[in-house]
Protein backbone atom coordinates (compact mmCIF):
# COMPACT_ATOMS: atom_id res chain seq x y z
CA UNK A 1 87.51 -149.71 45.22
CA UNK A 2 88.98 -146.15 44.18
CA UNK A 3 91.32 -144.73 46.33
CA UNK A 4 90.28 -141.17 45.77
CA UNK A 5 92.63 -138.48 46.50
CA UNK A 6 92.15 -135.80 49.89
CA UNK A 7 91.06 -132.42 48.54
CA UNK A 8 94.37 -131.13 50.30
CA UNK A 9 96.25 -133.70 48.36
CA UNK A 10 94.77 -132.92 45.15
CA UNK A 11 95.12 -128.73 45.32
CA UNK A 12 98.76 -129.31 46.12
CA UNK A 13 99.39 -132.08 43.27
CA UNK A 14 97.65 -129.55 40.28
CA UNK A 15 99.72 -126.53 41.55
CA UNK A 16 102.92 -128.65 41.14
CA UNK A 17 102.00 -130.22 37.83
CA UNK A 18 100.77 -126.78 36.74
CA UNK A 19 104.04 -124.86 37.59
CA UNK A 20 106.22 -127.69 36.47
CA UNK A 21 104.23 -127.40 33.12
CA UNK A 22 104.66 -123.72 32.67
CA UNK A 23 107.98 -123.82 33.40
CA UNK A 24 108.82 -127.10 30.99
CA UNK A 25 106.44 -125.46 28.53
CA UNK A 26 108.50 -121.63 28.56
CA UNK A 27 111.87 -124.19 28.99
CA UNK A 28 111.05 -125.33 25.04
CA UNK A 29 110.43 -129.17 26.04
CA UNK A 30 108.74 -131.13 23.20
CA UNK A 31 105.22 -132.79 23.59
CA UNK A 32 106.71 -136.57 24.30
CA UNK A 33 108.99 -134.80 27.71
CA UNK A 34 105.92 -133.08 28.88
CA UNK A 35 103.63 -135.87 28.74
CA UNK A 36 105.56 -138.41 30.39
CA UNK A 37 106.83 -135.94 32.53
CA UNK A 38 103.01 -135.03 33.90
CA UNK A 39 102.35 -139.06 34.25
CA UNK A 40 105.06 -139.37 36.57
CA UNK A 41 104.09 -136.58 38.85
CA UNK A 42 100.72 -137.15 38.69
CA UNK A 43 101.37 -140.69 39.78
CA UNK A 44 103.68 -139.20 42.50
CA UNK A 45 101.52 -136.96 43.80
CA UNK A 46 98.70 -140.11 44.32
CA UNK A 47 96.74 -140.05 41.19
CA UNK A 48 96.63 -143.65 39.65
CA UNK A 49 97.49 -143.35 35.74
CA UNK A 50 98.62 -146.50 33.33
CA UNK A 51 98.08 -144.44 30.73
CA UNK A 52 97.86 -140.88 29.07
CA UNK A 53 97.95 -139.18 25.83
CA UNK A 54 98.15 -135.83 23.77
CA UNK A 55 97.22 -135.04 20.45
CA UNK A 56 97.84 -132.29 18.21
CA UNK A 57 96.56 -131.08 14.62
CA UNK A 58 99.36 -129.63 12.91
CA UNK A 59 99.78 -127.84 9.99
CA UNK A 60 102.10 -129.66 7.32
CA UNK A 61 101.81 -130.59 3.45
CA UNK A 62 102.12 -134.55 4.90
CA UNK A 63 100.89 -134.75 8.27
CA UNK A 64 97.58 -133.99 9.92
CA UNK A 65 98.47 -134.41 13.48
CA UNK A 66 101.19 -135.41 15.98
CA UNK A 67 100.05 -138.17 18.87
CA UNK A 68 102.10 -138.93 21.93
CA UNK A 69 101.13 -141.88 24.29
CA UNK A 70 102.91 -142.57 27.86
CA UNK A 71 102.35 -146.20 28.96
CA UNK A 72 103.36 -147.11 32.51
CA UNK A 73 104.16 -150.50 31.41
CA UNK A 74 107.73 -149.82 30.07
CA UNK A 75 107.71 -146.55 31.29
CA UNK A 76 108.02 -144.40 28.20
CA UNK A 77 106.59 -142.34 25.51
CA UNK A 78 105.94 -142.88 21.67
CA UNK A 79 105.42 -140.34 19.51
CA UNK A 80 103.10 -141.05 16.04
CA UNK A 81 102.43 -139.08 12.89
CA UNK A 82 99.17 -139.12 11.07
CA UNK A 83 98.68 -138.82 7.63
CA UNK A 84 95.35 -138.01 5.86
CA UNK A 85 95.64 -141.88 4.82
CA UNK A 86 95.96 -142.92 8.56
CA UNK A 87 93.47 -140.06 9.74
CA UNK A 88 90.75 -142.47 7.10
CA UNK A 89 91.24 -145.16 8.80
CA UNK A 90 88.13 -146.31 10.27
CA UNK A 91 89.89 -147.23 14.06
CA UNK A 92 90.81 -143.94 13.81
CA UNK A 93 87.82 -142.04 13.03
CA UNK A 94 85.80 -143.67 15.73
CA UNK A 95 88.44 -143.22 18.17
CA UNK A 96 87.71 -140.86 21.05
CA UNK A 97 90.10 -138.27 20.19
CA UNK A 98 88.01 -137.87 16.83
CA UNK A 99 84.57 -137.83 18.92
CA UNK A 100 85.80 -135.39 21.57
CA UNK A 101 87.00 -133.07 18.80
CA UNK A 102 84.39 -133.12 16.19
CA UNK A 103 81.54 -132.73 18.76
CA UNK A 104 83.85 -130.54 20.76
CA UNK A 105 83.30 -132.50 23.95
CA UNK A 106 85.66 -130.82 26.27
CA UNK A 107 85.68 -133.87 28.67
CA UNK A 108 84.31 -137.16 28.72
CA UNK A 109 84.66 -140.10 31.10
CA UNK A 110 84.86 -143.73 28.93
CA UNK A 111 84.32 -146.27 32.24
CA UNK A 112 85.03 -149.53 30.30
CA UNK A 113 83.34 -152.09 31.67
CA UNK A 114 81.21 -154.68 29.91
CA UNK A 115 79.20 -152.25 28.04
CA UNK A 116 81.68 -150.55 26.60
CA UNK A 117 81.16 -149.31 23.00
CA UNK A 118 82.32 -151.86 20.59
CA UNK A 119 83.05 -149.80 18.01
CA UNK A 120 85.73 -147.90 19.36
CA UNK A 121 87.96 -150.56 19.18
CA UNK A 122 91.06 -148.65 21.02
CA UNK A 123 88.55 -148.64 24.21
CA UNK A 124 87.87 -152.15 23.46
CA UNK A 125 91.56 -153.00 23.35
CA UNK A 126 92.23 -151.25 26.67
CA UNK A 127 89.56 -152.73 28.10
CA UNK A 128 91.21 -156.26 27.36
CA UNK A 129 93.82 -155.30 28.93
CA UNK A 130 93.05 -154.50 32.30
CA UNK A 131 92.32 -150.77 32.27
CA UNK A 132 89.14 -149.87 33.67
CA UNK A 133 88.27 -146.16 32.49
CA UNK A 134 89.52 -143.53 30.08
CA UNK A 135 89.07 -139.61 30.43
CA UNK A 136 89.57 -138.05 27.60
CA UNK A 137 89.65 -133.83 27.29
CA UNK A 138 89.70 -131.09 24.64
CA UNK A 139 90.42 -127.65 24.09
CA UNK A 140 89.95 -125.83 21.18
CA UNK A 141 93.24 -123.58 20.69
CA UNK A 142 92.07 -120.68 17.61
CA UNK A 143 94.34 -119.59 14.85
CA UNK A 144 91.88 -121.82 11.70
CA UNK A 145 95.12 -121.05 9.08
CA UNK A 146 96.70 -123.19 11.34
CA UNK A 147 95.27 -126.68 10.15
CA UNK A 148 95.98 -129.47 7.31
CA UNK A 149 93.27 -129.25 4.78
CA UNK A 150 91.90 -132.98 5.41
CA UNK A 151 91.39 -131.74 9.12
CA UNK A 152 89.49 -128.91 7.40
CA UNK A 153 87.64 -130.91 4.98
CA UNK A 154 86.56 -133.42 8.02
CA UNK A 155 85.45 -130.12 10.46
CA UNK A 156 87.88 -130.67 13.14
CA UNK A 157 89.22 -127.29 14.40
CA UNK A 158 92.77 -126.24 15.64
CA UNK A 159 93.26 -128.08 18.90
CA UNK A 160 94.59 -130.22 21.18
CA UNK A 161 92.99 -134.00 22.55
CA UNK A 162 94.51 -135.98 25.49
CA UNK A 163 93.25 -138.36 28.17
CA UNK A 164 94.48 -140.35 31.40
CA UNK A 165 93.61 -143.94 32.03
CA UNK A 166 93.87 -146.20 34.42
CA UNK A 167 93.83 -149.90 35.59
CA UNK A 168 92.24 -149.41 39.24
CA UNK A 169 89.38 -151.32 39.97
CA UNK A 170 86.60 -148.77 39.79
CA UNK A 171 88.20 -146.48 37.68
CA UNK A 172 89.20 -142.51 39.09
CA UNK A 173 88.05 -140.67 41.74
CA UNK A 174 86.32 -137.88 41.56
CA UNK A 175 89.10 -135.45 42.66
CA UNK A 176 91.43 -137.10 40.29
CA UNK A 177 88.81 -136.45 37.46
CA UNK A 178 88.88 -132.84 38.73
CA UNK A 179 92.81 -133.04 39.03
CA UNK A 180 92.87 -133.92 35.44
CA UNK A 181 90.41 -131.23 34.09
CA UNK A 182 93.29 -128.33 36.00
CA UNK A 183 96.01 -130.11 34.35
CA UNK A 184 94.76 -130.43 31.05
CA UNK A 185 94.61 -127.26 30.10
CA UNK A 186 98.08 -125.96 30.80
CA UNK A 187 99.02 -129.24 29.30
CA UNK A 188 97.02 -127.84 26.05
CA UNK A 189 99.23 -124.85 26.08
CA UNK A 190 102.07 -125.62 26.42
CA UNK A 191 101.88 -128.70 23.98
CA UNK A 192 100.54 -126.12 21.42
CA UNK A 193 103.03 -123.55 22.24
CA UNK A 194 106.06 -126.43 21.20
CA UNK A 195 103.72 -128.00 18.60
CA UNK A 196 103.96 -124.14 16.88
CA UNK A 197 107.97 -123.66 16.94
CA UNK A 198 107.70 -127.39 15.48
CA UNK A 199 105.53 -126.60 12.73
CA UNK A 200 107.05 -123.18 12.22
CA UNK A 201 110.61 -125.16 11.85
CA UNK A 202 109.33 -127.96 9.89
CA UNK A 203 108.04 -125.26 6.90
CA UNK A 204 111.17 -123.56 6.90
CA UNK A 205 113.02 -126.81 6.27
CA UNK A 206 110.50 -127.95 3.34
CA UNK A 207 110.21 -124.50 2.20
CA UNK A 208 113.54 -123.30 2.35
CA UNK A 209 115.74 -125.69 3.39
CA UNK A 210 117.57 -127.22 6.57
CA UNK A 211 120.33 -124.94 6.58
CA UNK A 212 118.34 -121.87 5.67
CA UNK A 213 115.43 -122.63 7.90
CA UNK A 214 117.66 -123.31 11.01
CA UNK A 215 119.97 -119.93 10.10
CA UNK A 216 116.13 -118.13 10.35
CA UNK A 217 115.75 -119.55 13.45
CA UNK A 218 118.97 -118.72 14.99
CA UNK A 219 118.11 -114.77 13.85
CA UNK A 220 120.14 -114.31 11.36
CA UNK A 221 117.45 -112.28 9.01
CA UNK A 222 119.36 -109.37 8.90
CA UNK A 223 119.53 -107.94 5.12
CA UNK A 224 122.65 -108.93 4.02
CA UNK A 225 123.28 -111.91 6.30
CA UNK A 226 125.56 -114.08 4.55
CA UNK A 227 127.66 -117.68 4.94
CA UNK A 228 130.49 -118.88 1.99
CA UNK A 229 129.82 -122.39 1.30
CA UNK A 230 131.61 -125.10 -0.62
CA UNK A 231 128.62 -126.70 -2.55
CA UNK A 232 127.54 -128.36 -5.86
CA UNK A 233 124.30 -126.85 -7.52
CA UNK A 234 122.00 -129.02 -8.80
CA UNK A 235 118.85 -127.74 -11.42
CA UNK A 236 116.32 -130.31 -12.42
CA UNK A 237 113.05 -128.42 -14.88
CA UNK A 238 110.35 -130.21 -16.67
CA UNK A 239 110.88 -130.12 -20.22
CA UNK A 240 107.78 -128.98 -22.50
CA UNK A 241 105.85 -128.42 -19.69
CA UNK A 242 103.14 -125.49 -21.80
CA UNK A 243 102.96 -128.87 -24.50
CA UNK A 244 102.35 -131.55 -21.62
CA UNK A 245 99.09 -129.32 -20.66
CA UNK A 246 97.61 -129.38 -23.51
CA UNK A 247 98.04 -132.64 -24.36
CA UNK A 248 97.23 -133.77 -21.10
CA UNK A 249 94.42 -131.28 -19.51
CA UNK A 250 95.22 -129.80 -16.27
CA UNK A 251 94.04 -132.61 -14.03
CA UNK A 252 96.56 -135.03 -15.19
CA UNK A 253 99.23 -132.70 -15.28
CA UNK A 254 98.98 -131.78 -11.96
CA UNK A 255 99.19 -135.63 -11.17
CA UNK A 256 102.77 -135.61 -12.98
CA UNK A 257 103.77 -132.48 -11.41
CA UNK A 258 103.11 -134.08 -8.34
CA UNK A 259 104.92 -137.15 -9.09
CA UNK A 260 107.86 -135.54 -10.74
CA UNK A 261 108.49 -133.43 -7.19
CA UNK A 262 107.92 -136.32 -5.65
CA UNK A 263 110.63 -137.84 -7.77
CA UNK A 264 113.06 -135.04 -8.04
CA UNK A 265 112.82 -134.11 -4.07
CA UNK A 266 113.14 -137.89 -3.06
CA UNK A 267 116.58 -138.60 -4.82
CA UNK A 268 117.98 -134.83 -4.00
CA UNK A 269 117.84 -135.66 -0.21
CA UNK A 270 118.30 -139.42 -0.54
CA UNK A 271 121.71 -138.03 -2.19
CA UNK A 272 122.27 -136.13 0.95
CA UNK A 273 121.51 -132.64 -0.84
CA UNK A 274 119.07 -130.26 0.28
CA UNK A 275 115.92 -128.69 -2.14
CA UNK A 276 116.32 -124.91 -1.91
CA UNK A 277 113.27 -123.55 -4.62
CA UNK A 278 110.48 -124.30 -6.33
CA UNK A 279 110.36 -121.96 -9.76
CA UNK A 280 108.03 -123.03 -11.83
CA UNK A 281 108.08 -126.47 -12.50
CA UNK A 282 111.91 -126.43 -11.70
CA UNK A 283 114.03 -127.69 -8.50
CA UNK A 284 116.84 -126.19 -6.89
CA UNK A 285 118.68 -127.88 -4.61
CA UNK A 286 122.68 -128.03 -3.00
CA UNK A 287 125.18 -130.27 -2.00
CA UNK A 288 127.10 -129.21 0.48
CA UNK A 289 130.70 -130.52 0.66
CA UNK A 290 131.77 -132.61 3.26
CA UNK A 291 135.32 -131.88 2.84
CA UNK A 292 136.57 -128.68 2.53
CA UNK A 293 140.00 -129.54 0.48
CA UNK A 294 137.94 -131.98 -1.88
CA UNK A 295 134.53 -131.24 -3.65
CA UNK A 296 134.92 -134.79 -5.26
CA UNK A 297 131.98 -136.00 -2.74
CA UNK A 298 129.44 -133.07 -3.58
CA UNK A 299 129.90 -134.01 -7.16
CA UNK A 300 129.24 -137.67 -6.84
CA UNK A 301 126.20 -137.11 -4.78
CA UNK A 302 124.75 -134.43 -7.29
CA UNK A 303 125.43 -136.63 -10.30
CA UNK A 304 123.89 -139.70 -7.97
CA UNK A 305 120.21 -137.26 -7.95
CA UNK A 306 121.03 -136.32 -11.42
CA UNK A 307 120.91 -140.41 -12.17
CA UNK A 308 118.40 -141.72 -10.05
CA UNK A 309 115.64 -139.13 -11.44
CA UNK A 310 115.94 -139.91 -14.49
CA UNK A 311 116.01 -143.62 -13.79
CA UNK A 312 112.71 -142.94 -11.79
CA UNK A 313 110.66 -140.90 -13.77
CA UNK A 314 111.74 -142.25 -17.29
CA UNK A 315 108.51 -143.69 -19.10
């Protein structure tokens, strides 16, 4: 039997989780904080969720979206990265996130009872173990540069998916539904407005580098900004490159190019160093120096990159 929230009760429990939302949201807290932190006051204020969720599609040369889960059984949040390999994954693409964002479903109630749809096996899962309905929401959030190419090749658009579920026999009650739909939106926003400094941050770092990308972020973009540093330069560039083309065709040299970076990138911050530039079909990265009144470490990590890439990519 669903024990359905008052009206009363559930005007006063959205304009808390709203404000607390706006406020966590302007107050820079990342996705995983806000979405446990909404499960626990929605469960405080007399709504009955086991479960809830928020996705986002990000924009990142790796990763196609960012999914947080809160589970009520131990009480915490995960946090998950997709890649365009995980984002093919069957389970995946017939999950409900996927079918509330391709067909742009901005709600949808899943009540999982015998008859739920076997081939979304997450809702089969749940099901199993003891939750009785899922509501799942989306809301499209603009800006199209903003979005990994497989999400464009797929048509999803820039957004963010969530739901709430629960274990109560009967599933939610109609306020709580409505509860959920209020919530869900300035969940959306501020999720996206985080998701953005996170994406924004993550480019600088692969772009630029750690140390640049956080300076950028802490304003300093002043012309002639500057910090002395204690480093070791490291230059790694394809040799023959205008020869490999033609004796390769462009297809396959893109494939090297791609595994050389991959190559020359990997052992540069497995050293500890950080890639500054792309020129070309050259790398530049840096090693700082741990200590100031030695630059023996710097050197031993640069000639460690130095070693291991040409271990790596030798034929």
């Amino acid at each position: 039997m669903k024990n359905a929230l008052s009206a009363s009760d559930a005007s006063a429990l959205v304009a808390a989780a709203v404000d607390w939302l706006v406020d966590s949201g302007l107050g820079g807290r990342d996705v995983r904080e806000l979405v446990e932190g909404l499960a626990h006051r929605l469960n405080t204020g007399g709504a009955a969720v086991d479960r809830a969720g928020c996705s986002i599609l990000t924009l990142h040369p790796q990763i196609v979206s960012q999914e947080v889960t809160w589970c009520s059984d131990d009480d915490s949040a995960t946090t998950k990265y997709y890649t365009p390999k995980l984002m093919e994954d069957l389970d995946t693409r017939r999950g409900p996130y996927f079918e509330l964002a391709l067909n742009r479903l901005r709600y949808k109630r899943f009540l999982l009872g015998e008859g739920v749809d076997d081939d979304m096996s997450l809702l089969t899962r749940l099901r199993a173990e003891g939750y009785t309905e899922y509501f799942g929401f989306f809301h499209a959030t603009g800006g199209a540069a903003a979005l990994s190419p497989f999400a464009r090749r797929v048509g999803l658009v820039p957004c963010v998916v969530g739901s709430f579920a629960t274990r109560r026999p009967g599933g939610f009650g109609e306020t709580e539904i409505e509860c959920f739909k209020s919530v869900s939106t300035t969940l959306a926003l501020a999720a996206k407005a985080r998701s953005t400094f996170e994406t924004g941050s993550r480019l600088l770092d692969i772009y630029i580098g750690r140390s640049c990308g956080s300076q950028v972020l802490d304003g300093r973009i002043t012309r002639g900004d500057s910090e002395r540093i204690t480093c070791g330069i490291w230059f790694c560039d394809l040799r023959q490159s205008s020869r490999l083309v033609s004796q390769l065709g462009l297809d396959d040299y893109i494939s090297l190019l791609n595994r050389y970076f991959d190559i020359t990138v990997g052992t540069v911050m497995g050293a500890g160093g950080e890639v500054l530039k792309f020129i070309g079909d050259a790398v530049m990265g840096i090693f700082r120096s741990d200590h100031p009144e030695s630059d023996l470490d710097m050197r031993e990590r640069a000639l460690a990159a130095s070693l291991n890439t040409l271990r790596i990519f030798a034929p």
